[in-house]
N, C-alpha and C. Protein backbone atom coordinates (compact mmCIF):
# COMPACT_ATOMS: atom_id res chain seq x y z
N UNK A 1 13.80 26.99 -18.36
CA UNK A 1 14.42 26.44 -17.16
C UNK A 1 13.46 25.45 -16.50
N UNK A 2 13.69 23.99 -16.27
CA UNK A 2 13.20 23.22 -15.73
C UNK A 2 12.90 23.90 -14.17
N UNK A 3 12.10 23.13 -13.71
CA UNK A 3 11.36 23.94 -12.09
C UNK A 3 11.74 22.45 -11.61
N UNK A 4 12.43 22.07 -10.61
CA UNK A 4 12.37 20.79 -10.10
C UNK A 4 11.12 21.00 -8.28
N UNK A 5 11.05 19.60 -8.08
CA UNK A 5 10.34 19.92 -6.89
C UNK A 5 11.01 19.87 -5.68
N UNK A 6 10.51 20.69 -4.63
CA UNK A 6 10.90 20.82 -3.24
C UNK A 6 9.92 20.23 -2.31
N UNK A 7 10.59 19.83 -1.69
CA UNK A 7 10.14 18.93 -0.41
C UNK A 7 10.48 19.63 0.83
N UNK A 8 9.62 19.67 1.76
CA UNK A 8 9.86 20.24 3.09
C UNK A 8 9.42 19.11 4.24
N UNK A 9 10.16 18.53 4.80
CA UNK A 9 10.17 16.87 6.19
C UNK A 9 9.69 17.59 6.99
N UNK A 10 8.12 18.41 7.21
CA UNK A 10 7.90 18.64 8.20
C UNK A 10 7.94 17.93 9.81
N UNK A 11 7.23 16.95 9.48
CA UNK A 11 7.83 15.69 10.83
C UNK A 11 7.75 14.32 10.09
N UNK A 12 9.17 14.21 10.38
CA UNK A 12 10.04 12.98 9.85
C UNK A 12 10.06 11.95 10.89
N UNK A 13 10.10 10.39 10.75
CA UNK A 13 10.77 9.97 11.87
C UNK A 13 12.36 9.46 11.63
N UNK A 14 12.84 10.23 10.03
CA UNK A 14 14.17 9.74 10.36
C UNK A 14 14.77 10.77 10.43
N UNK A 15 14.19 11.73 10.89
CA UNK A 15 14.86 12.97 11.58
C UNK A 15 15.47 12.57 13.06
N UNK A 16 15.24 11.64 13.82
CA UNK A 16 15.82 11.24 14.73
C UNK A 16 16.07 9.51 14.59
N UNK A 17 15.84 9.16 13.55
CA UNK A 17 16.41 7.47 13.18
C UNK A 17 17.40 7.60 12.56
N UNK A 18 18.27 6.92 12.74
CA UNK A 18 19.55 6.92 11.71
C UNK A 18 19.29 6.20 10.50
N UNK A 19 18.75 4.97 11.02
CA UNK A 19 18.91 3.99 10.04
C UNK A 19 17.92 3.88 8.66
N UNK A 20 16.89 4.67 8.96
CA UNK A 20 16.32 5.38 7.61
C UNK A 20 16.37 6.49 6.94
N UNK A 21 18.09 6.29 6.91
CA UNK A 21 19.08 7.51 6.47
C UNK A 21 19.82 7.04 5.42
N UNK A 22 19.80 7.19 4.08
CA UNK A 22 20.79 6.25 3.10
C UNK A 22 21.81 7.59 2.81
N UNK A 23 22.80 6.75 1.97
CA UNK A 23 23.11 8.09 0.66
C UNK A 23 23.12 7.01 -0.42
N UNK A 24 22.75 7.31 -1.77
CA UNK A 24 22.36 6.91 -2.67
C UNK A 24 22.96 7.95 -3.60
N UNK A 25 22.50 6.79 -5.43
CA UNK A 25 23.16 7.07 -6.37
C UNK A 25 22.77 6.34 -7.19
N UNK A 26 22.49 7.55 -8.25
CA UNK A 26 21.57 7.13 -9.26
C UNK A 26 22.75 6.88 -10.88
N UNK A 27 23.09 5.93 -10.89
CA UNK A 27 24.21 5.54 -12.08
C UNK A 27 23.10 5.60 -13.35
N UNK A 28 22.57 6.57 -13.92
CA UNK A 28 22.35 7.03 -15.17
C UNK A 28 21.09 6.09 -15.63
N UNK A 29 20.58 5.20 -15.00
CA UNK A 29 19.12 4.33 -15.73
C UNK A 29 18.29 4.91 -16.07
N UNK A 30 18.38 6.24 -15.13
CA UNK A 30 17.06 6.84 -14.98
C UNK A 30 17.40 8.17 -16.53
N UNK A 31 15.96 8.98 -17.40
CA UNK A 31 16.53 9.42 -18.13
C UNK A 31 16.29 11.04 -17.64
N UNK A 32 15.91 11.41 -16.36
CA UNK A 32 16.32 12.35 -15.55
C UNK A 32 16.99 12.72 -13.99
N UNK A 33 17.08 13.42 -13.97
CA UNK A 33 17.58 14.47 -12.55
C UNK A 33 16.82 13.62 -11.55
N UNK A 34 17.07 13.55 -10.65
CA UNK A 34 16.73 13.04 -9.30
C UNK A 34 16.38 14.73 -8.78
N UNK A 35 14.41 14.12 -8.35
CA UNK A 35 14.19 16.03 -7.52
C UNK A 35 14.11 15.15 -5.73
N UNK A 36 13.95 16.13 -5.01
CA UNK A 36 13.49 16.00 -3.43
C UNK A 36 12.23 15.87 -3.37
N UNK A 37 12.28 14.70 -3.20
CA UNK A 37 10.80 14.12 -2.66
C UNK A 37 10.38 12.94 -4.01
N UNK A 38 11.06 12.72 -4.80
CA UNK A 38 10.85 11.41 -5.43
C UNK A 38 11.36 10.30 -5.07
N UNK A 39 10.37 9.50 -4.98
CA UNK A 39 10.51 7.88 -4.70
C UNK A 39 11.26 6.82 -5.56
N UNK A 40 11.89 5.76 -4.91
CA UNK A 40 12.25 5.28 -5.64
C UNK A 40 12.94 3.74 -4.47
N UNK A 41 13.40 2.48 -5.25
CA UNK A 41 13.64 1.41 -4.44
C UNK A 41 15.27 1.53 -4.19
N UNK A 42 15.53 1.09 -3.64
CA UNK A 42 17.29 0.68 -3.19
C UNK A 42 17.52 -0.73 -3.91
N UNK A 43 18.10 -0.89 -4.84
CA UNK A 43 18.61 -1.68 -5.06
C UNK A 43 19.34 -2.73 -5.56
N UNK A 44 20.45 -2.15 -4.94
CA UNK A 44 21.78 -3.01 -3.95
C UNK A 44 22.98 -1.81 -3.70
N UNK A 45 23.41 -2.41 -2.77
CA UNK A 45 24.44 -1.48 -1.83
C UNK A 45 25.86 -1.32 -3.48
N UNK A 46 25.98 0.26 -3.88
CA UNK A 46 27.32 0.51 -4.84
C UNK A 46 28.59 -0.25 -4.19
N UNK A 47 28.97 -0.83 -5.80
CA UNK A 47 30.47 -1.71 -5.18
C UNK A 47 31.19 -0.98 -6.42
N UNK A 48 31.61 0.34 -6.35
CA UNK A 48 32.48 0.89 -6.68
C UNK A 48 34.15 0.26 -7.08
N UNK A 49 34.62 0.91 -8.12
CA UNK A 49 35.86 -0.09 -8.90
C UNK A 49 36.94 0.62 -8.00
N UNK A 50 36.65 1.48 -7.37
CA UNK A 50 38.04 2.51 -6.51
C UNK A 50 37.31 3.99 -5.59
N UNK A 51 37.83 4.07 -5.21
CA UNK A 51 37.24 5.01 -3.91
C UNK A 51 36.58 4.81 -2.50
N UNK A 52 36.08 5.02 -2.28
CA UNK A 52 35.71 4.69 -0.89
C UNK A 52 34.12 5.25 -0.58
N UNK A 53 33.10 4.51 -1.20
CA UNK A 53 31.61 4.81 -1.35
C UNK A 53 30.86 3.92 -0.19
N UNK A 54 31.42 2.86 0.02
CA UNK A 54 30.86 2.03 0.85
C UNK A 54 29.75 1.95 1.61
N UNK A 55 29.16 3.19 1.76
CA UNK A 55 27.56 2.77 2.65
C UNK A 55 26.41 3.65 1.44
N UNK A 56 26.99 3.64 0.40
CA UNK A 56 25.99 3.85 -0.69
C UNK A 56 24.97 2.89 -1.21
N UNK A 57 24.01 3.24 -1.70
CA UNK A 57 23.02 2.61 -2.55
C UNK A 57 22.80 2.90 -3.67
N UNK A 58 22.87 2.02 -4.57
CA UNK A 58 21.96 2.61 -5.89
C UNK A 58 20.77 1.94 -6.09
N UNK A 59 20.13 3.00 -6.78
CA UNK A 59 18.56 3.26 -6.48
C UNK A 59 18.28 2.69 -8.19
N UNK A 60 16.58 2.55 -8.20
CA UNK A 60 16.16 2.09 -9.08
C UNK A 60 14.45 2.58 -9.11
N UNK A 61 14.18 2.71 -10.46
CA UNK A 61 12.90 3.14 -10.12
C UNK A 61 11.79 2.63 -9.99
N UNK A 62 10.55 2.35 -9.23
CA UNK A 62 9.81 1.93 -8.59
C UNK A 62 9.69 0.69 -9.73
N UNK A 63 9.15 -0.82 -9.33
CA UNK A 63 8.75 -1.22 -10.75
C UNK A 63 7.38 -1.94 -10.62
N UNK A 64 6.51 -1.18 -9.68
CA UNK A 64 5.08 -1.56 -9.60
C UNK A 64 4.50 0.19 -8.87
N UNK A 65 2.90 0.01 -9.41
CA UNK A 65 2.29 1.09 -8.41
C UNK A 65 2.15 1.00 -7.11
N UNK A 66 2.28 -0.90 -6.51
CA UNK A 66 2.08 -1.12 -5.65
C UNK A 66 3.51 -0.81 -4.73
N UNK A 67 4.21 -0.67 -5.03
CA UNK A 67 6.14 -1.14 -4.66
C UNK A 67 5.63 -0.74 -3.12
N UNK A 68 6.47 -1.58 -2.46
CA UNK A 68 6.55 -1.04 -1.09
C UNK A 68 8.26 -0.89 -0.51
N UNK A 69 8.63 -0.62 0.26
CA UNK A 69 10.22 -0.43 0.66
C UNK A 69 10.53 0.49 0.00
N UNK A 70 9.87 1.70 -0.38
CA UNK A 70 10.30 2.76 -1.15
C UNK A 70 11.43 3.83 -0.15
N UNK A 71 12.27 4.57 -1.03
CA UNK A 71 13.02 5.53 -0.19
C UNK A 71 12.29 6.60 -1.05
N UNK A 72 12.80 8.05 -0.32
CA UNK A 72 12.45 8.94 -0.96
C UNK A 72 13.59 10.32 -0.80
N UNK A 73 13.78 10.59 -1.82
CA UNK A 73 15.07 11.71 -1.71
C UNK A 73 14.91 13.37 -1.08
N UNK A 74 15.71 13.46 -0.47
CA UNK A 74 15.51 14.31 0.23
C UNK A 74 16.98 15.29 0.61
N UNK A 75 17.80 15.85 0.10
CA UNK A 75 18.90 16.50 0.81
C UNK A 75 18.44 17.75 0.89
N UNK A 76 18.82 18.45 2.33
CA UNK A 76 18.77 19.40 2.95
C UNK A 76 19.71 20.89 3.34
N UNK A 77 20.59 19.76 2.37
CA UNK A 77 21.47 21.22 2.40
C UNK A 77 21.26 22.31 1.59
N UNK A 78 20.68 22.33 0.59
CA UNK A 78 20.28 23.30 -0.33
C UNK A 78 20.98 23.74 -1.04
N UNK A 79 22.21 22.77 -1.63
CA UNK A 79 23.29 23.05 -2.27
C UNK A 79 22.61 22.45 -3.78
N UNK A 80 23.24 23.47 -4.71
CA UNK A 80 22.90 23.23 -6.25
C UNK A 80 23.64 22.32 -7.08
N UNK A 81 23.39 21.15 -7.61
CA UNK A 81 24.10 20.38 -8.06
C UNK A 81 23.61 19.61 -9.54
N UNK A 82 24.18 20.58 -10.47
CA UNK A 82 24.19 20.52 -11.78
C UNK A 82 24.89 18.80 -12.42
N UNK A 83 24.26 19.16 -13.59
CA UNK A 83 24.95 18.16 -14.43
C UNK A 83 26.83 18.40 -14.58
N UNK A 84 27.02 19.28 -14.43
CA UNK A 84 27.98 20.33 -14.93
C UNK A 84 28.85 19.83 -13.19
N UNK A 85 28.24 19.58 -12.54
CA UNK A 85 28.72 19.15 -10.65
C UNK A 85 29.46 20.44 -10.18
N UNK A 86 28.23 22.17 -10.54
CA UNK A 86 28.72 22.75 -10.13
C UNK A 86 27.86 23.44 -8.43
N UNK A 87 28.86 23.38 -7.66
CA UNK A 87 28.17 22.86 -6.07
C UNK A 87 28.37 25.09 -5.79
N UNK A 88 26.68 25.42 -5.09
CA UNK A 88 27.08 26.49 -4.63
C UNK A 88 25.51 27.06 -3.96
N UNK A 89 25.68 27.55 -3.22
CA UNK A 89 24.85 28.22 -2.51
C UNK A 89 23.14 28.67 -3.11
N UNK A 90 21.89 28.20 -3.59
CA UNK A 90 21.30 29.34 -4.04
C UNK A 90 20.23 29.49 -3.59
N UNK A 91 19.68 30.95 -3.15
CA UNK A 91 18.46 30.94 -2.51
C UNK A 91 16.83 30.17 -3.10
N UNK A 92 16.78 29.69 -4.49
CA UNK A 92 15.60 29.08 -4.49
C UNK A 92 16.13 27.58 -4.48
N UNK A 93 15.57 26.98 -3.41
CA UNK A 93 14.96 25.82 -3.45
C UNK A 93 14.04 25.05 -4.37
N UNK A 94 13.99 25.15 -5.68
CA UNK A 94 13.45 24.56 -6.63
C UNK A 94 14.58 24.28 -7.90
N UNK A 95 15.23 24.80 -7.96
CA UNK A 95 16.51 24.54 -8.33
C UNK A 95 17.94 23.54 -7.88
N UNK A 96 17.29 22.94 -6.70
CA UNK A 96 18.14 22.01 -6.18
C UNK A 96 17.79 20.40 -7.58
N UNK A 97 18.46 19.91 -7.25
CA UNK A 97 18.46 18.45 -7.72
C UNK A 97 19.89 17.51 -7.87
N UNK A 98 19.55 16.18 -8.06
CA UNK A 98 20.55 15.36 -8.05
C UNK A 98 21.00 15.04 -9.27
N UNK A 99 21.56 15.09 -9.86
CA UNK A 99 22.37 14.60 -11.30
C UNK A 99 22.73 13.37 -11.08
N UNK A 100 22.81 12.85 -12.44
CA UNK A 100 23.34 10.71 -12.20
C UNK A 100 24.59 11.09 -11.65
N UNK A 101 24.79 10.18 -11.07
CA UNK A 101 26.09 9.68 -10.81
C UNK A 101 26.63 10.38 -9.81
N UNK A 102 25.87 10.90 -9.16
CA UNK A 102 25.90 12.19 -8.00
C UNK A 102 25.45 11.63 -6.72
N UNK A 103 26.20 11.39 -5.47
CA UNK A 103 25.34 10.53 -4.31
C UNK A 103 24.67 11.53 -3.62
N UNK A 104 23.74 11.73 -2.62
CA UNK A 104 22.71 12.46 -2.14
C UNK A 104 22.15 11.44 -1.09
N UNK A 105 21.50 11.90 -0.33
CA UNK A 105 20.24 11.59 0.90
C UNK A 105 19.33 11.52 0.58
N UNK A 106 18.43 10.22 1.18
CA UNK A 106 17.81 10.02 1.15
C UNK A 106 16.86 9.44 2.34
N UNK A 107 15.35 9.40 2.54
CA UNK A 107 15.22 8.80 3.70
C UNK A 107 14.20 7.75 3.78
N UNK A 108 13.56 6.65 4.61
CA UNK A 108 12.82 5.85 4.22
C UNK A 108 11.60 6.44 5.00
N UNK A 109 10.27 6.48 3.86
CA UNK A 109 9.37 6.95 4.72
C UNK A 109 8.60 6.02 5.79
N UNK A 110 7.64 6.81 6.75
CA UNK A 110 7.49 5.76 7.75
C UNK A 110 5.97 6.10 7.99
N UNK A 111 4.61 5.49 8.54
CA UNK A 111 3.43 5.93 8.72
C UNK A 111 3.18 7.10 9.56
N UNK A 112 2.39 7.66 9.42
CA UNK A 112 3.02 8.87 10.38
C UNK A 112 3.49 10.21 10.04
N UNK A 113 4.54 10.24 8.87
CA UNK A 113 5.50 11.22 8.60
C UNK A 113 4.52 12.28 7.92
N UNK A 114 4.94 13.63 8.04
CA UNK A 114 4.25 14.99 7.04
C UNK A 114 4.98 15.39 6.59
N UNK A 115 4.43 15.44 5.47
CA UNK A 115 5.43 16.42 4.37
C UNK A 115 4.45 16.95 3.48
N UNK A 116 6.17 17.99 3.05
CA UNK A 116 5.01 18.88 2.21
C UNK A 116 5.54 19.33 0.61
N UNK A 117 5.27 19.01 -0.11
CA UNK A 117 6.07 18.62 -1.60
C UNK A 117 5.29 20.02 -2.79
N UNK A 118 6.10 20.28 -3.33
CA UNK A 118 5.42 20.86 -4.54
C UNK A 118 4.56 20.64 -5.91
N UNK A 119 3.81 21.20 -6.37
CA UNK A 119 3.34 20.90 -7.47
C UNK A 119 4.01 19.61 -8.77
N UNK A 120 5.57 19.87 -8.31
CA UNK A 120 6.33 19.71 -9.39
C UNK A 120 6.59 18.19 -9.09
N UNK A 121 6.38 17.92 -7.92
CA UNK A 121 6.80 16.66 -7.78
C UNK A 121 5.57 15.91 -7.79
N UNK A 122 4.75 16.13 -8.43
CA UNK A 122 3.33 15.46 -8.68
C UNK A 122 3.46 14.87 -10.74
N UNK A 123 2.86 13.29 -10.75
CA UNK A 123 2.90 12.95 -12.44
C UNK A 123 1.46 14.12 -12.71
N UNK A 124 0.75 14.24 -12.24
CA UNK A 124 -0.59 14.85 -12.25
C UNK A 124 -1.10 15.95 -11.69
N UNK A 125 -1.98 16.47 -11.95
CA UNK A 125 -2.12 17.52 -11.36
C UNK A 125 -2.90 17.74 -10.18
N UNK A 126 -3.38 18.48 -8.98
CA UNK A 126 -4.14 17.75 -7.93
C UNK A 126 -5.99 18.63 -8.45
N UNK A 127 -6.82 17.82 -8.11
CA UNK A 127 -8.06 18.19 -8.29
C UNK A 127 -8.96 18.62 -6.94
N UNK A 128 -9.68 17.61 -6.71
CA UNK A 128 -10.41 16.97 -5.27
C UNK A 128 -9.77 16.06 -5.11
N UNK A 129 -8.61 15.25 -5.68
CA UNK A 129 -8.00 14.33 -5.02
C UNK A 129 -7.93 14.20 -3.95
N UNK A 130 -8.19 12.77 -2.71
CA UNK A 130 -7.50 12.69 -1.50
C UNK A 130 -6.17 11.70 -1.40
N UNK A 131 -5.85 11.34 -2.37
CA UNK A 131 -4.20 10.78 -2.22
C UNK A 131 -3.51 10.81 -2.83
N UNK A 132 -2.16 10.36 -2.59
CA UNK A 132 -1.06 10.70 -3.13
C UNK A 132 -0.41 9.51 -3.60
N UNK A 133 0.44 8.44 -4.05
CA UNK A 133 0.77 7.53 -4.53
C UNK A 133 1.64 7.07 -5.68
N UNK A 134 2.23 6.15 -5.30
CA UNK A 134 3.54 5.68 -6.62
C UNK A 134 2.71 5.38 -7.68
N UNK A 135 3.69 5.21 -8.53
CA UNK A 135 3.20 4.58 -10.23
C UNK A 135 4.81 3.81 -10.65
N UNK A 136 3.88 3.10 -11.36
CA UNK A 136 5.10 2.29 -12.15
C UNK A 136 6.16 2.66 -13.29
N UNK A 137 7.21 2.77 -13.00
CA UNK A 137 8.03 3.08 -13.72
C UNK A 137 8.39 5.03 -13.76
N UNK A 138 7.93 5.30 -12.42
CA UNK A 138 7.84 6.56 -12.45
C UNK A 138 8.95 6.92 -10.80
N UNK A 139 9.15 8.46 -10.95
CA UNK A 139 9.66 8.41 -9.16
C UNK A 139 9.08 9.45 -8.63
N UNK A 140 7.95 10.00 -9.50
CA UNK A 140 7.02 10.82 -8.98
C UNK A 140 5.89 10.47 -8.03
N UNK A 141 5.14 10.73 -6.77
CA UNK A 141 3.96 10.43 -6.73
C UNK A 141 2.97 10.79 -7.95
N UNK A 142 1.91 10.18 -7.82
CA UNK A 142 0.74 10.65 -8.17
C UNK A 142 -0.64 10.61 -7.97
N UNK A 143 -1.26 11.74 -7.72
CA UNK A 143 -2.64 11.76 -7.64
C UNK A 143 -3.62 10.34 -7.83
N UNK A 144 -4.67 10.25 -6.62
CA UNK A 144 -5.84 9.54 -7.29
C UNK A 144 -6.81 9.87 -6.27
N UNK A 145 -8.15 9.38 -6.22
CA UNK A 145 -9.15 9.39 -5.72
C UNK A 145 -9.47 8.54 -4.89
N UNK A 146 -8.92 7.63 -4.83
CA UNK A 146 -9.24 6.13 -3.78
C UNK A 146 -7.95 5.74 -3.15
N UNK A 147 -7.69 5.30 -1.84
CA UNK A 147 -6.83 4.66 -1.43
C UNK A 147 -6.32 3.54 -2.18
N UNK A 148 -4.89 3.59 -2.27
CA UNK A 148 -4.45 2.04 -2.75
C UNK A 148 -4.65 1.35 -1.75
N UNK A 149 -4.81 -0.42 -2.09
CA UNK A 149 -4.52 -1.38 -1.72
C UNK A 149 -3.23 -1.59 -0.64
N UNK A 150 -2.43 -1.71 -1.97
CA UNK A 150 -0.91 -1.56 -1.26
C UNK A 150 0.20 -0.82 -1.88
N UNK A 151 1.60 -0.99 -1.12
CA UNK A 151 2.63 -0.09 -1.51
C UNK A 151 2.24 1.47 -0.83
N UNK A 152 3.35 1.94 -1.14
CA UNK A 152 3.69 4.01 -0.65
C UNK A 152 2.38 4.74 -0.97
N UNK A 153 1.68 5.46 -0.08
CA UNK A 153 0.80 6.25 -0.52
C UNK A 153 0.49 7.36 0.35
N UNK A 154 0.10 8.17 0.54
CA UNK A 154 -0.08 9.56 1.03
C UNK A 154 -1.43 10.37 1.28
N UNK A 155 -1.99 10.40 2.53
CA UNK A 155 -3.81 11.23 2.63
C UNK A 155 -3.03 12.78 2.24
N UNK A 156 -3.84 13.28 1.51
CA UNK A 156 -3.85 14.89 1.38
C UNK A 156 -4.30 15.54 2.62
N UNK A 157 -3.89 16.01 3.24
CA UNK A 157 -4.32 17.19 4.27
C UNK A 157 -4.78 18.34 3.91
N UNK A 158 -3.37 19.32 2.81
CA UNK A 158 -4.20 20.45 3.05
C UNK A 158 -3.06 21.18 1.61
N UNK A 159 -4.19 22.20 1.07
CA UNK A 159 -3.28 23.27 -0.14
C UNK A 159 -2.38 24.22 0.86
N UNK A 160 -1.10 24.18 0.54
CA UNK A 160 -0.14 25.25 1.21
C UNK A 160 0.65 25.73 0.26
N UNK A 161 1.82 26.77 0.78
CA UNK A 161 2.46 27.82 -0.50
C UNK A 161 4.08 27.44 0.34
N UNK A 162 4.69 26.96 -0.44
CA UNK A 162 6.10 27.66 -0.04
C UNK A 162 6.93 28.45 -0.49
N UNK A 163 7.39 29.61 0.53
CA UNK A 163 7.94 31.29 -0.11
C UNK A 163 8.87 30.93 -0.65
N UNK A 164 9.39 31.64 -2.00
CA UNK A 164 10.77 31.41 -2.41
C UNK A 164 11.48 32.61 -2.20
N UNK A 165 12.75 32.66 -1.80
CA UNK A 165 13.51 34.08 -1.74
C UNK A 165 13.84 34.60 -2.94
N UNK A 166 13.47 35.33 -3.93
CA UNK A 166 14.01 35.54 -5.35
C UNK A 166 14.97 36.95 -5.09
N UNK A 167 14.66 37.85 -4.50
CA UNK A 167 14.95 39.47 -3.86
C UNK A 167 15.04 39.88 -2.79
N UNK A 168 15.37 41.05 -2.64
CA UNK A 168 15.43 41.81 -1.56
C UNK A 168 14.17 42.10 -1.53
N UNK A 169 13.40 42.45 -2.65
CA UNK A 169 12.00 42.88 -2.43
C UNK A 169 10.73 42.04 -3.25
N UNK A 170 11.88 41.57 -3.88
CA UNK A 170 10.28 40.44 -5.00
C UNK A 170 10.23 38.98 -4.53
N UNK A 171 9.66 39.03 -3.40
CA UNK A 171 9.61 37.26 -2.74
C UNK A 171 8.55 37.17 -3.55
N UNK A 172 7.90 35.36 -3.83
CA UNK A 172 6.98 34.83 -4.52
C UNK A 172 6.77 33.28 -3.40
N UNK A 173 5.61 32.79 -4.19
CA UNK A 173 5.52 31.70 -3.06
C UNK A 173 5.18 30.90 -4.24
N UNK A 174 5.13 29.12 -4.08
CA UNK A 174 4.70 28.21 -5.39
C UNK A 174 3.68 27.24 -4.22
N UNK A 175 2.84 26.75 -5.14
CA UNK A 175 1.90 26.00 -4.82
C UNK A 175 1.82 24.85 -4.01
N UNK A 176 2.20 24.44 -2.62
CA UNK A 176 2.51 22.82 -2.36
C UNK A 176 0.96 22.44 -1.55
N UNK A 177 1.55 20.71 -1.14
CA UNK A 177 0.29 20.37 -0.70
C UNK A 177 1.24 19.35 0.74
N UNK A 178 0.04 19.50 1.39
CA UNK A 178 0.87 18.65 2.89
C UNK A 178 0.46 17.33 2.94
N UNK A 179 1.29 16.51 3.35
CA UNK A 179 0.81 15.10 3.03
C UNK A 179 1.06 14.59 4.38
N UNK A 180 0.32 13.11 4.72
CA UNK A 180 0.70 12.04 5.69
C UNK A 180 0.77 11.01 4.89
N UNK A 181 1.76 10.19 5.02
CA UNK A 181 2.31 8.89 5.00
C UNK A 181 0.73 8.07 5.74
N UNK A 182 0.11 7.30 4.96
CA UNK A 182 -0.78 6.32 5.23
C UNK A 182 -0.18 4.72 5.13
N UNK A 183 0.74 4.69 4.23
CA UNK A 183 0.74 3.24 4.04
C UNK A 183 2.24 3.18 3.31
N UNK A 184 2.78 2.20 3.92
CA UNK A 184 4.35 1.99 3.18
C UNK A 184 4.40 0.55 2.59
């Protein structure tokens, strides 16, 4: 069973902005799942052949380490959404993800913002690293040692755990790390 990653918007600023609020849609380029908390560019607004999608985006994946105008995915409802588009309730949060062709939330990050992401949503693994950062052709952050230049990147703050509910009596926790938004 794939482990996708979880993201927790500890303080967001489009928790009270609207407008760095998309819904997006990933029409199949990509050759996986969309997790919470991967990055990625907008771009251009879906012009759908019938239905009524109209304030959608489809997304694309970063195409520099530097990219800047990045969004980053994020839905909060905690609803499970298979390849299969079967929608339902489940207590772990690592099991969420977006399937192609599936629209979802997303939000634009901003300097400032904390969050706190899992292991899983890392290309790398974390060491003494102090940042966090895009790569090309990827919608993962990833690890490095030096501030970028430019484009999306992230100071490490601090090792944290987020609990998963598995039981009535066998809770477990997985590995995350807390981040600030340094540079967009």
């Amino acid at each position: 069973m794939t482990t996708h990653a979880v993201l927790v918007p500890n303080m967001i600023m489009a928790m009270n902005i609207d407008s760095l609020n998309r819904h997006v849609i990933d029409l199949g380029d990509s050759a996986s799942s969309i997790d919470n908390g991967n990055v990625f560019e907008l771009a251009s607004r879906y012009t759908p052949t019938s239905g009524s999608l109209a304030e959608v985006w489809e997304l694309q994946v970063p195409d520099s380490a530097s990219a800047t105008d990045l969004w980053m995915a994020y839905s909060g409802d905690e609803v499970v959404l298979t390849d299969s588009k079967y929608k339902g309730l489940d207590p772990d949060p690592r099991n969420f993800y977006s399937a192609s062709n599936t629209v979802f939330s997303a939000y634009k990050p901003q300097v400032g913002d904390i969050i706190t992401v899992t292991a899983a949503g890392f290309e790398n693994t974390f060491s003494s690293h102090s940042y966090a950062m895009t790569v090309y052709d990827s919608f993962k952050l990833t690890w490095t040692s030096s501030a970028p230049t430019a484009g999306l990147y992230y100071n490490y703050l601090e090792t944290t755990y987020i609990s998963l509910p598995t039981g009535a009596i066998d809770d477990q926790r997985v590995t995350a790390y807390r981040l600030e938004c340094a540079q967009i």
